[in-house]
Every structure is written in structure tokens, then in C-alpha cells.
N, C-alpha and C. Protein backbone atom coordinates (compact mmCIF):
# COMPACT_ATOMS: atom_id res chain seq x y z
N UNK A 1 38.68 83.88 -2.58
CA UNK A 1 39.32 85.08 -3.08
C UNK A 1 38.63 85.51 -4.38
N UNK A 2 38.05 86.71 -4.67
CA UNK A 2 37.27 87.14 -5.53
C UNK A 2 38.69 87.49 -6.68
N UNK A 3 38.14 87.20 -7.91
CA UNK A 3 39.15 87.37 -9.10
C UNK A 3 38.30 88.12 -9.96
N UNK A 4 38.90 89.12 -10.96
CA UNK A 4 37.91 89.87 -11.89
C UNK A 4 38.05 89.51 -13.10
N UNK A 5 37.43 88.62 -13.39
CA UNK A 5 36.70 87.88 -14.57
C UNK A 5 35.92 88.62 -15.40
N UNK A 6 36.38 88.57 -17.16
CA UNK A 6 35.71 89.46 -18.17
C UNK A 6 35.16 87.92 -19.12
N UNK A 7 34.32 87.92 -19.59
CA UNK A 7 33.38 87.44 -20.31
C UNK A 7 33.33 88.11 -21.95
N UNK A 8 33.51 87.40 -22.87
CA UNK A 8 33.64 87.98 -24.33
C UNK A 8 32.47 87.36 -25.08
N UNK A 9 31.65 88.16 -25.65
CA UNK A 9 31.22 87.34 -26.80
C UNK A 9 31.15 87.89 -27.94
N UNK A 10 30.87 87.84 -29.19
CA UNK A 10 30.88 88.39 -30.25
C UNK A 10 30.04 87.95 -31.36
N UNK A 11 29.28 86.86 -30.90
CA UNK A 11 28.19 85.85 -31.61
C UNK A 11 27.06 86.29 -32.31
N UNK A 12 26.70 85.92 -33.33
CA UNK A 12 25.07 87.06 -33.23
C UNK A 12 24.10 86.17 -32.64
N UNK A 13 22.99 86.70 -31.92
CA UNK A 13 22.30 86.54 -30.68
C UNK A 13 21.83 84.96 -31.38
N UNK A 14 21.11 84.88 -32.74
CA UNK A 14 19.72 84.05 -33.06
C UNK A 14 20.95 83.23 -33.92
N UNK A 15 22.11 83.30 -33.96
CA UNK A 15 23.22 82.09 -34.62
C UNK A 15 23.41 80.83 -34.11
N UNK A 16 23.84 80.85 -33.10
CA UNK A 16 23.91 79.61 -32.32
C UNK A 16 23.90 79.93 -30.64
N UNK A 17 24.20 79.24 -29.45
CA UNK A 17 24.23 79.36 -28.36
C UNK A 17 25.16 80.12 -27.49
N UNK A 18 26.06 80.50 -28.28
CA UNK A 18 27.07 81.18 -27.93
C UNK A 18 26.89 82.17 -26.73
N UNK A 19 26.10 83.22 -26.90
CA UNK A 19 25.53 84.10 -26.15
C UNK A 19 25.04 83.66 -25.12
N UNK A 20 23.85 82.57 -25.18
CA UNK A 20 23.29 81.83 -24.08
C UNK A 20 24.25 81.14 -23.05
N UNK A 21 25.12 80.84 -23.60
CA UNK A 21 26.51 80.16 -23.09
C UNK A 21 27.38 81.04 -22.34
N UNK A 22 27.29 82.63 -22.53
CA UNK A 22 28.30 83.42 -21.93
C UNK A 22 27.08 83.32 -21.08
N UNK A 23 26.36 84.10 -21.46
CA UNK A 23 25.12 84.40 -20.23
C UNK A 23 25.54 83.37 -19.02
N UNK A 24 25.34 81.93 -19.24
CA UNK A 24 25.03 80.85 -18.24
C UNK A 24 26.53 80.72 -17.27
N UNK A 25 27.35 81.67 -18.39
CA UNK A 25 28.95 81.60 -18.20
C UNK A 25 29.26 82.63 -16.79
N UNK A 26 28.47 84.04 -17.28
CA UNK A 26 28.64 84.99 -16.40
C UNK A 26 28.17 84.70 -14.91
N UNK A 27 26.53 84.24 -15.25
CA UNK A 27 26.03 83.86 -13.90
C UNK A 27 26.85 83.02 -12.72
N UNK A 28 27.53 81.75 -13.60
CA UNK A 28 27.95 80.71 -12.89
C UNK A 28 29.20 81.76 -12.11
N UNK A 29 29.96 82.23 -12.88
CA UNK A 29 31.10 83.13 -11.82
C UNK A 29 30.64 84.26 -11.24
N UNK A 30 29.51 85.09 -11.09
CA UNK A 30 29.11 85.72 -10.48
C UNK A 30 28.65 84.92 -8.75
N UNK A 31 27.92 83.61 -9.15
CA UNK A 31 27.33 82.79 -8.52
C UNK A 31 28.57 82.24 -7.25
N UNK A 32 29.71 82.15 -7.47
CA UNK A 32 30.76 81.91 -6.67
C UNK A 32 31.70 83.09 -6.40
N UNK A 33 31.17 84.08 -6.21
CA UNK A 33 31.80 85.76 -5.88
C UNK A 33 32.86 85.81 -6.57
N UNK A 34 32.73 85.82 -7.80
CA UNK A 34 33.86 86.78 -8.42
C UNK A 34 33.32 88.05 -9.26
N UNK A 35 34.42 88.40 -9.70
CA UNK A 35 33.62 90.10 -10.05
C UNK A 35 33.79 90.10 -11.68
N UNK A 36 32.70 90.05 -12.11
CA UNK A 36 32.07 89.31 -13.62
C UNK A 36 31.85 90.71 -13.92
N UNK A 37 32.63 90.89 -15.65
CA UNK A 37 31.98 92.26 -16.25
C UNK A 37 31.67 91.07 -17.88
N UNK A 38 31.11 91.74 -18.85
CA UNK A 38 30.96 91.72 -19.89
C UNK A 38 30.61 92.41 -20.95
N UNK A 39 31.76 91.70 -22.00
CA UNK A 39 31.98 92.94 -23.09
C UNK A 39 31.07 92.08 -24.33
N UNK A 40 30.51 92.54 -25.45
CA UNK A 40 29.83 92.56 -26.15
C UNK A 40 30.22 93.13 -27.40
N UNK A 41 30.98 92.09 -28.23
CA UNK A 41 31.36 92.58 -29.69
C UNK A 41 30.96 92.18 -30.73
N UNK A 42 30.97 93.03 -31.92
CA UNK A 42 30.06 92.14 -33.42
C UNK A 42 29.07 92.48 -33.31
N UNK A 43 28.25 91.10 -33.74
CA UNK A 43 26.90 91.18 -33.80
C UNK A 43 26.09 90.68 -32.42
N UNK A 44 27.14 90.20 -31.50
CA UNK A 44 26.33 90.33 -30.34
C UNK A 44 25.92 91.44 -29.45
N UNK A 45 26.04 92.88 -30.51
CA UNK A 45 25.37 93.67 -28.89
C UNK A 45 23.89 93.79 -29.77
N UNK A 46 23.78 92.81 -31.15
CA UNK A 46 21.98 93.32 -31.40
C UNK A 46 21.32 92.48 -30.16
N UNK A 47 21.98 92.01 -29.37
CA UNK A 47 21.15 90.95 -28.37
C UNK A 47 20.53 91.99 -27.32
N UNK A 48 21.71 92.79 -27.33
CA UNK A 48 20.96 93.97 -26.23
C UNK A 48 19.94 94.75 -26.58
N UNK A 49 19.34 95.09 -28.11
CA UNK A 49 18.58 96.30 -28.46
C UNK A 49 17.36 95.69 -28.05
N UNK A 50 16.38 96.92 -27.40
CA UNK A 50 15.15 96.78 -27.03
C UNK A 50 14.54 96.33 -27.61
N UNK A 51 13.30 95.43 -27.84
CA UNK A 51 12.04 94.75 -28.09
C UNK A 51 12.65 93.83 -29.27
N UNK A 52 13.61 92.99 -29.10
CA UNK A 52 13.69 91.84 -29.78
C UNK A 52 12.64 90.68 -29.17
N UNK A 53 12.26 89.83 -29.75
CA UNK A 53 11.66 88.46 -29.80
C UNK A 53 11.50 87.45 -30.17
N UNK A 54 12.73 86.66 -29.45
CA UNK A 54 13.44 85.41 -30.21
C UNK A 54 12.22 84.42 -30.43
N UNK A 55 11.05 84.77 -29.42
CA UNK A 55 9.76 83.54 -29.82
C UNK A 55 9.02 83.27 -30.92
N UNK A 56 9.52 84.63 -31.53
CA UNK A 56 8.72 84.46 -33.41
C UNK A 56 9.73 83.72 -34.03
N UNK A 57 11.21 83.52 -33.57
CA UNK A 57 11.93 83.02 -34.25
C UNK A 57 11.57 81.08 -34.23
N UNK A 58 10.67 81.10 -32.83
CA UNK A 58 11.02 79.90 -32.39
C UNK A 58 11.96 79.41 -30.99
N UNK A 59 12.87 80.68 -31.08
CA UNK A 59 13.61 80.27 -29.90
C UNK A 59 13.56 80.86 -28.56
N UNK A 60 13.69 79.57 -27.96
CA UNK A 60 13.18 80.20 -26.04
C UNK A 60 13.85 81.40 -25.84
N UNK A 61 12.94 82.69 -25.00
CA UNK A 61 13.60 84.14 -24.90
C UNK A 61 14.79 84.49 -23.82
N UNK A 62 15.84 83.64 -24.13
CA UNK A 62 16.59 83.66 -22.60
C UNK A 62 16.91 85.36 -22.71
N UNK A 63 16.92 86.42 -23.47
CA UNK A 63 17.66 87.48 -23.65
C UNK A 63 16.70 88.61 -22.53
N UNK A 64 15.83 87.76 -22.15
CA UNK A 64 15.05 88.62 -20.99
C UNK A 64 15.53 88.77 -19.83
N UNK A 65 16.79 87.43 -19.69
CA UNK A 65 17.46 87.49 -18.48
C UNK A 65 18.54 88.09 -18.67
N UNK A 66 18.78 88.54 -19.10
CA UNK A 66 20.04 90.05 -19.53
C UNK A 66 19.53 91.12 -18.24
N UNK A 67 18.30 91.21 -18.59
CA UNK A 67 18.10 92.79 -17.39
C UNK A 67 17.69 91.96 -15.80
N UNK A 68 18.44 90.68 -16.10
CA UNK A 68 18.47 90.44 -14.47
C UNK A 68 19.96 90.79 -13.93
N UNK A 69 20.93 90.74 -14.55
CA UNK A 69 22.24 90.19 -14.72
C UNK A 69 22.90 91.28 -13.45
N UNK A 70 22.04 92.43 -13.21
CA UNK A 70 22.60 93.48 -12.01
C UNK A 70 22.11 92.39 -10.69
N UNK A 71 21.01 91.72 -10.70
CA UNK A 71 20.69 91.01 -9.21
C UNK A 71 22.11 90.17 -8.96
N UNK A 72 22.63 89.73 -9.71
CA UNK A 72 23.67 88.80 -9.60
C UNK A 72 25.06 89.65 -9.81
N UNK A 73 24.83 90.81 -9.46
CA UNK A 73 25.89 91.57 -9.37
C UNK A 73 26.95 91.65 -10.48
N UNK A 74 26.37 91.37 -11.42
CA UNK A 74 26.90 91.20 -12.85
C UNK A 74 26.25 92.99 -13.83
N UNK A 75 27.80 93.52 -13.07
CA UNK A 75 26.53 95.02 -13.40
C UNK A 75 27.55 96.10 -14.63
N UNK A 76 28.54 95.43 -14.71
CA UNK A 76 29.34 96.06 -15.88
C UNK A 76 28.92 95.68 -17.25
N UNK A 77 28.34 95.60 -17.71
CA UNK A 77 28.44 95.47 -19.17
C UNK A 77 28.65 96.61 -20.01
N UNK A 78 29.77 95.84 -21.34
CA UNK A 78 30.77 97.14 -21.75
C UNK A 78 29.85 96.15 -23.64
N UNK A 79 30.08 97.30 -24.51
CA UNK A 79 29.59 97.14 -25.88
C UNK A 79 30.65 97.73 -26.58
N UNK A 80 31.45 97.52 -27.58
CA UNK A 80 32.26 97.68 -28.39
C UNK A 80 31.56 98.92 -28.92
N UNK A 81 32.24 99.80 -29.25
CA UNK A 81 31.65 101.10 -30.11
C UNK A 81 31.94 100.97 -30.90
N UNK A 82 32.03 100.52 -32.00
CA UNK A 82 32.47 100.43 -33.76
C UNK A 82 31.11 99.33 -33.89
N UNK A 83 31.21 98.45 -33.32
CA UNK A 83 29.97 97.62 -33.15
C UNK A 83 28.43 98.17 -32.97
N UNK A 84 28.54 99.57 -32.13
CA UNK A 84 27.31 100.06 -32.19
C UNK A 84 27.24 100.84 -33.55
N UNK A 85 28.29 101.18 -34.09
CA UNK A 85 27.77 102.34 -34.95
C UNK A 85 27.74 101.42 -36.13
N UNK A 86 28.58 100.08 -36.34
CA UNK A 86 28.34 98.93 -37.26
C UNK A 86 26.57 98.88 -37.63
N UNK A 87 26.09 98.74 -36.37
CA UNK A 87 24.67 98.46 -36.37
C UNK A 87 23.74 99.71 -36.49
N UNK A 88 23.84 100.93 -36.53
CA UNK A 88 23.69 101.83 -36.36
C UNK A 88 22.89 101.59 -35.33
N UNK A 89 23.22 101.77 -33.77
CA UNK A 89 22.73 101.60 -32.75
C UNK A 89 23.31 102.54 -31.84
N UNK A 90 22.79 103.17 -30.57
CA UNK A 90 22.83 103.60 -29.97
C UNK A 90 22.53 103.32 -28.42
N UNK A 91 23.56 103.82 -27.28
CA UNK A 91 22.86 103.33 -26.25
C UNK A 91 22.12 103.42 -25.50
N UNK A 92 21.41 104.38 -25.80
CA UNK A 92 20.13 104.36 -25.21
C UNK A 92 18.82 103.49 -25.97
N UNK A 93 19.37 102.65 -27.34
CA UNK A 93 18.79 101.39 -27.69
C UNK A 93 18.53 100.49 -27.28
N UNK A 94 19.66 100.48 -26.15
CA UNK A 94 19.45 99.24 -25.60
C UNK A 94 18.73 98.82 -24.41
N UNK A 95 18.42 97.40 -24.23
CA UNK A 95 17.83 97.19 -23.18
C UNK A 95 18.01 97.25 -21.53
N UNK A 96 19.50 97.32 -21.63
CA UNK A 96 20.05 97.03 -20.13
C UNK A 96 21.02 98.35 -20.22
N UNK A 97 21.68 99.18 -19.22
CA UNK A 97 22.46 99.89 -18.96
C UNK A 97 23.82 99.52 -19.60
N UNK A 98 24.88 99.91 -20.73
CA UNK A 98 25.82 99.49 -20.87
C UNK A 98 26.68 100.84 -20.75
N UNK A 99 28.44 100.22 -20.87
CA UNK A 99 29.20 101.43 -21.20
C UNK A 99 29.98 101.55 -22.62
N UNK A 100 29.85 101.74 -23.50
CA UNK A 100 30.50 102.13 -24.90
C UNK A 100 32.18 102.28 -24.54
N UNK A 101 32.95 101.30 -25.21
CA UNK A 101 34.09 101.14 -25.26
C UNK A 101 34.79 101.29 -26.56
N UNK A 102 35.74 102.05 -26.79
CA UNK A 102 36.50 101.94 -28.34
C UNK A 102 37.52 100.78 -28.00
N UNK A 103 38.41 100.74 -28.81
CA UNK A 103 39.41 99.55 -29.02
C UNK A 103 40.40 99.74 -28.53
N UNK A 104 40.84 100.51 -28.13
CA UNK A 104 41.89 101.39 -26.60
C UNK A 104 41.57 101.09 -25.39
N UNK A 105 40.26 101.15 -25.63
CA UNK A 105 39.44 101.17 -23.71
C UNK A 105 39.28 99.59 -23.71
N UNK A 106 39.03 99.13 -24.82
CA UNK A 106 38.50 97.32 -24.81
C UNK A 106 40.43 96.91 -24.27
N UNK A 107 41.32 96.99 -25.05
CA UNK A 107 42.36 96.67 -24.77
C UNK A 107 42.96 96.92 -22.79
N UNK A 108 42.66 98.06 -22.55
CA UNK A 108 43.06 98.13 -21.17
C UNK A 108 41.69 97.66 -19.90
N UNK A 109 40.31 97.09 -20.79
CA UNK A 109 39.59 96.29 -19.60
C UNK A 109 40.31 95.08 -19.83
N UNK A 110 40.65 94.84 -21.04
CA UNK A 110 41.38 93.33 -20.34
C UNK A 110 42.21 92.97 -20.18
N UNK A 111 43.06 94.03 -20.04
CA UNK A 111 44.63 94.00 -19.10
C UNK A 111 44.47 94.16 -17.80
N UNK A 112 43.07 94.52 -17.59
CA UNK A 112 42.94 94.61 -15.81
C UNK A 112 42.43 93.46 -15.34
N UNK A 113 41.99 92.27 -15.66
CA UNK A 113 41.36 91.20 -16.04
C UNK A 113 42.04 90.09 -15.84
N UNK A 114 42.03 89.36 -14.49
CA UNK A 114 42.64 88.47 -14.11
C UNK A 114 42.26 87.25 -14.59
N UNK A 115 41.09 86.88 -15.29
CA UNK A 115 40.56 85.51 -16.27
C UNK A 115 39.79 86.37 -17.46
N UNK A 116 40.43 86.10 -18.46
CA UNK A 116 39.49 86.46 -19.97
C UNK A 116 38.71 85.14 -20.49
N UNK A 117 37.53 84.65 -20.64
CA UNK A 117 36.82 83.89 -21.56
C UNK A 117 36.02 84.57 -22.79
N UNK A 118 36.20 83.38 -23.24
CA UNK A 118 35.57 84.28 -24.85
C UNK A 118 34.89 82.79 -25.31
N UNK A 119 33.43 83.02 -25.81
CA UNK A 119 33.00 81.77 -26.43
C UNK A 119 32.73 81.74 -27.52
């Protein structure tokens, strides 16, 4: 029975694993048919802006597998809007297709949301 599972993170990308952890989080429930969206708050939607490169940092580039995340039918991703304009970012900044959510719209995706995780 497919359940619709939302995914939270709010981490900044190059802080700790957090992100890498939803990522590995989303796949795994995508991976057993459930219907995986993810929202992106804080400083984790700088993970989404185009031409980052965690390899100057040192750290392995998992953020390349972000623009796989539609093969695995993982095709909602939602970005906090106070968060984009926090960053002064925009979405057509970003790397992968998202949808801009205020704090009204964040509140009623996860009332529709039969499992919330947040890491």
C-alpha cells in the first residue's frame, strides 16, 4: 500500500550529513513505492543552487544526485520561500525543478502527509 511520505530537512548542505541522510532517506522510500515529496528549509535549499562543488571543500559530491531524484520518482520537491529570499535566491537558481512554498502552503503539505520525517 503506497503511503505519502514528506521528507524535511533544514541542514546547511557542507554542515554535517544531514542532507545526505534525507537524500539516502528519500530514495530508500521511494525504492519501496511510496510517494516521497521533499521540502527544503533554512539553509538547506543552498544545496539546490546551481554550480556548487562540495570537492573543493573536500567532500564527496553526493548533491549531483539531487537531479536524479525524478528517475526514482521522487519528483516533488517543495523549497520554503522565506528561505529563498533569506538567501537571496531564486528558482530558477536552482539546480533541479522545485515548487516555492510559503508557511501556509508548508503547513497544509504536511497535513496531507501520512509519514513526516525530518533529520
Amino acid at each position: 500500500m503506497t503511503k505519502k511520505v514528506l521528507v524535511i530537512c533544514d541542514a546547511s548542505p557542507f554542515d554535517s550529513q544531514r542532507i545526505r541522510d534525507s537524500l539516502d532517506m528519500a530514495l530508500i522510500f521511494a525504492a519501496v513505492d511510496q510517494e516521497v515529496s521533499w521540502l527544503f528549509k533554512g539553509p538547506s535549499v543552498l544545496a539546490l543552487k546551481k554550480g556548487q562543488q562540495p570537492s573543493k571543500l573536500g567532500i564527496k559530491d553526493f548533491l549531483k544526485q539531487l537531479k536524479t531524484l525524478e528517475i526514482y520518482d521522487v519528483d516533488r520537491i517543495f523549497v520554503c520561500e522565506s528561505a529563498l529570499a533569506q538567501f537571496a535566491l531564486t528558482p530558477d537558481q536552482m539546480s533541479i525543478d522545485i515548487e516555492a512554498l510559503n508557511i501556509d502552503q508548508q503547513k497544509v503539505l504536511i497535513s496531507t502527509q501520512e509519514h513526516v520525517v525530518k533529520l
